[in-house]
C-alpha atoms as a PDB file:
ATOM      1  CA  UNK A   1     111.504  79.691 116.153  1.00  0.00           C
ATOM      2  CA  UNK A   2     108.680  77.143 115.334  1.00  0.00           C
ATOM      3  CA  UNK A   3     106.497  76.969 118.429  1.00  0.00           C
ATOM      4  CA  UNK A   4     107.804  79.265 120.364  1.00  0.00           C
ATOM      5  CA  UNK A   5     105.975  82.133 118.988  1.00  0.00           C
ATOM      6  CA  UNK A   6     102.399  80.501 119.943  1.00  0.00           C
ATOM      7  CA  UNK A   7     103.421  81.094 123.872  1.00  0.00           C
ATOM      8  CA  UNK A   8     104.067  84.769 122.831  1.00  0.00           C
ATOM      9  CA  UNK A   9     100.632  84.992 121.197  1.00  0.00           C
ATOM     10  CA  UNK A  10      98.895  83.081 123.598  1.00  0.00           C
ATOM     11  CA  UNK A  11     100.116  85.781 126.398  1.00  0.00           C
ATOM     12  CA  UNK A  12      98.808  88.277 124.322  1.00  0.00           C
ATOM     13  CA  UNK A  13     102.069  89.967 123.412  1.00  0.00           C
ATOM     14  CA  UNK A  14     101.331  89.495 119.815  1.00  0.00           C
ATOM     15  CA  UNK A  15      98.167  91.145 119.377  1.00  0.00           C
ATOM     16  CA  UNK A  16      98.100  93.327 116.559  1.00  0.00           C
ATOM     17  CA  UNK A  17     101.800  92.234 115.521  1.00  0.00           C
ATOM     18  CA  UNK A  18     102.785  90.437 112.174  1.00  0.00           C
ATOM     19  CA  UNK A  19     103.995  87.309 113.816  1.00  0.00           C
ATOM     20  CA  UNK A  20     104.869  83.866 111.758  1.00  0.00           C
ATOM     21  CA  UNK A  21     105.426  79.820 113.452  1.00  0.00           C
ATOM     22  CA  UNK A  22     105.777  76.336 112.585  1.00  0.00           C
ATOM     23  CA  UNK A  23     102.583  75.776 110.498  1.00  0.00           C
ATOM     24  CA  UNK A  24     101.682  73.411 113.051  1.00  0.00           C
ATOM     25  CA  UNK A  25     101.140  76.102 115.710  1.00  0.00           C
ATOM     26  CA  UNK A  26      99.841  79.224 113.353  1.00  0.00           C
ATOM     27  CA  UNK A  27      95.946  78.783 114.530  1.00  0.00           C
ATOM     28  CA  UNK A  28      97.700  80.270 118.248  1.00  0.00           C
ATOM     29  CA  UNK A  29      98.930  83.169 116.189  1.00  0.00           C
ATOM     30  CA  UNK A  30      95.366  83.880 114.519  1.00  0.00           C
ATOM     31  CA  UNK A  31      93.599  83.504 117.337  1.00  0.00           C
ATOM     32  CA  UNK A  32      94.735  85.548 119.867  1.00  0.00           C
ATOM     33  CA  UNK A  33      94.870  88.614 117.756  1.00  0.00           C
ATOM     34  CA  UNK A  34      98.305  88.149 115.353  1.00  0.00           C
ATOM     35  CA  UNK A  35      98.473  88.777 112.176  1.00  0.00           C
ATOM     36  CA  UNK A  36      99.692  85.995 110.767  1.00  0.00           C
ATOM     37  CA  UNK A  37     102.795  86.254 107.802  1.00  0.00           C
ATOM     38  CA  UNK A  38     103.653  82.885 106.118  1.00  0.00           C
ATOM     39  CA  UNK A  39     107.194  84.254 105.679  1.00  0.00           C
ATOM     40  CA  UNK A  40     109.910  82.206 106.839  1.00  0.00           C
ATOM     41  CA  UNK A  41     111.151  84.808 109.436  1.00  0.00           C
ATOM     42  CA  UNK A  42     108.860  87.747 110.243  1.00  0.00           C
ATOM     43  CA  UNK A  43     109.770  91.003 112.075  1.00  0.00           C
ATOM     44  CA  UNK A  44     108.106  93.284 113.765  1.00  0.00           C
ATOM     45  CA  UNK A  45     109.490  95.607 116.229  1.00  0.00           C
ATOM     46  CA  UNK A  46     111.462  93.712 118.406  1.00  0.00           C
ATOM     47  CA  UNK A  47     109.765  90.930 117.810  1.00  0.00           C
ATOM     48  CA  UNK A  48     111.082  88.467 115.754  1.00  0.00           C
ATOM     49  CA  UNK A  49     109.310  84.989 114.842  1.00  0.00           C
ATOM     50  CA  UNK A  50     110.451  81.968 112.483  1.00  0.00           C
ATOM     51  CA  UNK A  51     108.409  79.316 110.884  1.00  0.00           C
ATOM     52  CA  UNK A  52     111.269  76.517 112.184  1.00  0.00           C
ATOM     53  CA  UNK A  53     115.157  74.755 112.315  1.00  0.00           C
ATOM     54  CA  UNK A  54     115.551  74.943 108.816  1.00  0.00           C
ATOM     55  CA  UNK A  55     114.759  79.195 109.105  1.00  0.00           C
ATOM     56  CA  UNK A  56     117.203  78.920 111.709  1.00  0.00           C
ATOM     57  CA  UNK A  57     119.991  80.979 109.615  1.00  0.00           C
ATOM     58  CA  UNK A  58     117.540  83.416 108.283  1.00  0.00           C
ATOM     59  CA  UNK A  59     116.459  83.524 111.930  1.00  0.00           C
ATOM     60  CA  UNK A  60     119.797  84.697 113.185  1.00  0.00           C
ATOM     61  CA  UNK A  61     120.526  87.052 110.197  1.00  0.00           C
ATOM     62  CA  UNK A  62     117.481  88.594 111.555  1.00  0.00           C
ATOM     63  CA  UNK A  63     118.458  89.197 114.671  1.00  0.00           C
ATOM     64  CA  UNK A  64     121.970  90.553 113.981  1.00  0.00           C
ATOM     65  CA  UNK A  65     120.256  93.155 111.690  1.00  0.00           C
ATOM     66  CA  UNK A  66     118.111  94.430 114.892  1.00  0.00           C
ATOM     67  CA  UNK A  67     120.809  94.433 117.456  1.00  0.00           C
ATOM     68  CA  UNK A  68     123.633  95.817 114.905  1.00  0.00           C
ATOM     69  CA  UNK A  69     122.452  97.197 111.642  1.00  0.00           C
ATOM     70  CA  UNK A  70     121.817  95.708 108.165  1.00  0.00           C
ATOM     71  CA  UNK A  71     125.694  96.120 107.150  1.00  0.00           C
ATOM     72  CA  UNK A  72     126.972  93.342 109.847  1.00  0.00           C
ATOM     73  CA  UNK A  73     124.163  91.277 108.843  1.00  0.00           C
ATOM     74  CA  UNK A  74     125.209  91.170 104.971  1.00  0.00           C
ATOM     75  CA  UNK A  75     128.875  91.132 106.148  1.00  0.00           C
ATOM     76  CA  UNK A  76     127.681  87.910 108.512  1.00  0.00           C
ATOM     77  CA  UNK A  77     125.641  86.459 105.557  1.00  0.00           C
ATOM     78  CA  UNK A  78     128.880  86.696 103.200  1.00  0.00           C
ATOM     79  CA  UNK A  79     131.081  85.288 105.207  1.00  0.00           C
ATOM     80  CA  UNK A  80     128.255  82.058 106.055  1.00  0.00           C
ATOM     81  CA  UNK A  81     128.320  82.330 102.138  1.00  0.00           C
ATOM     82  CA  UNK A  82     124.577  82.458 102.307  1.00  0.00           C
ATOM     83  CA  UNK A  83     123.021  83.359  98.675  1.00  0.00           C
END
């Protein structure tokens, strides 16, 4: 989330990847190679990137859908009452 993803680019673990950040920090994603979404939450293999604290519940859905499947994440998103 927000930064954070700028450290993955700048390592190089991005390259080639759609990737998204805090606007503030997107020129790290373009620059070293990722391609840069302006999604709020962007996945792409097990990578998983998020423009900042207010994508924070997007963020999580995200990750619940990678680790256990797209039906816990819309049971997860119900019950947070999320529309």
């Amino acid at each position: 989330i927000c930064a954070a993803p700028s450290i993955y680019a700048k390592r190089g673990l991005l390259q080639g990847k759609k990737a998204t950040s805090n606007p503030g920090f997107q020129h790290f994603l373009s620059e070293n190679g990722a391609k840069l979404i302006q999604d709020a939450v962007c996945v792409d293999g097990s990578f998983i990137t998020s423009q900042g604290a207010g994508t924070a519940l997007k963020f999580g859905l995200e990750i619940v859908r990678y680790l256990v499947g797209n039906d816990a994440a819309e049971k997860v998103s119900q019950g947070i009452v999320l529309i």
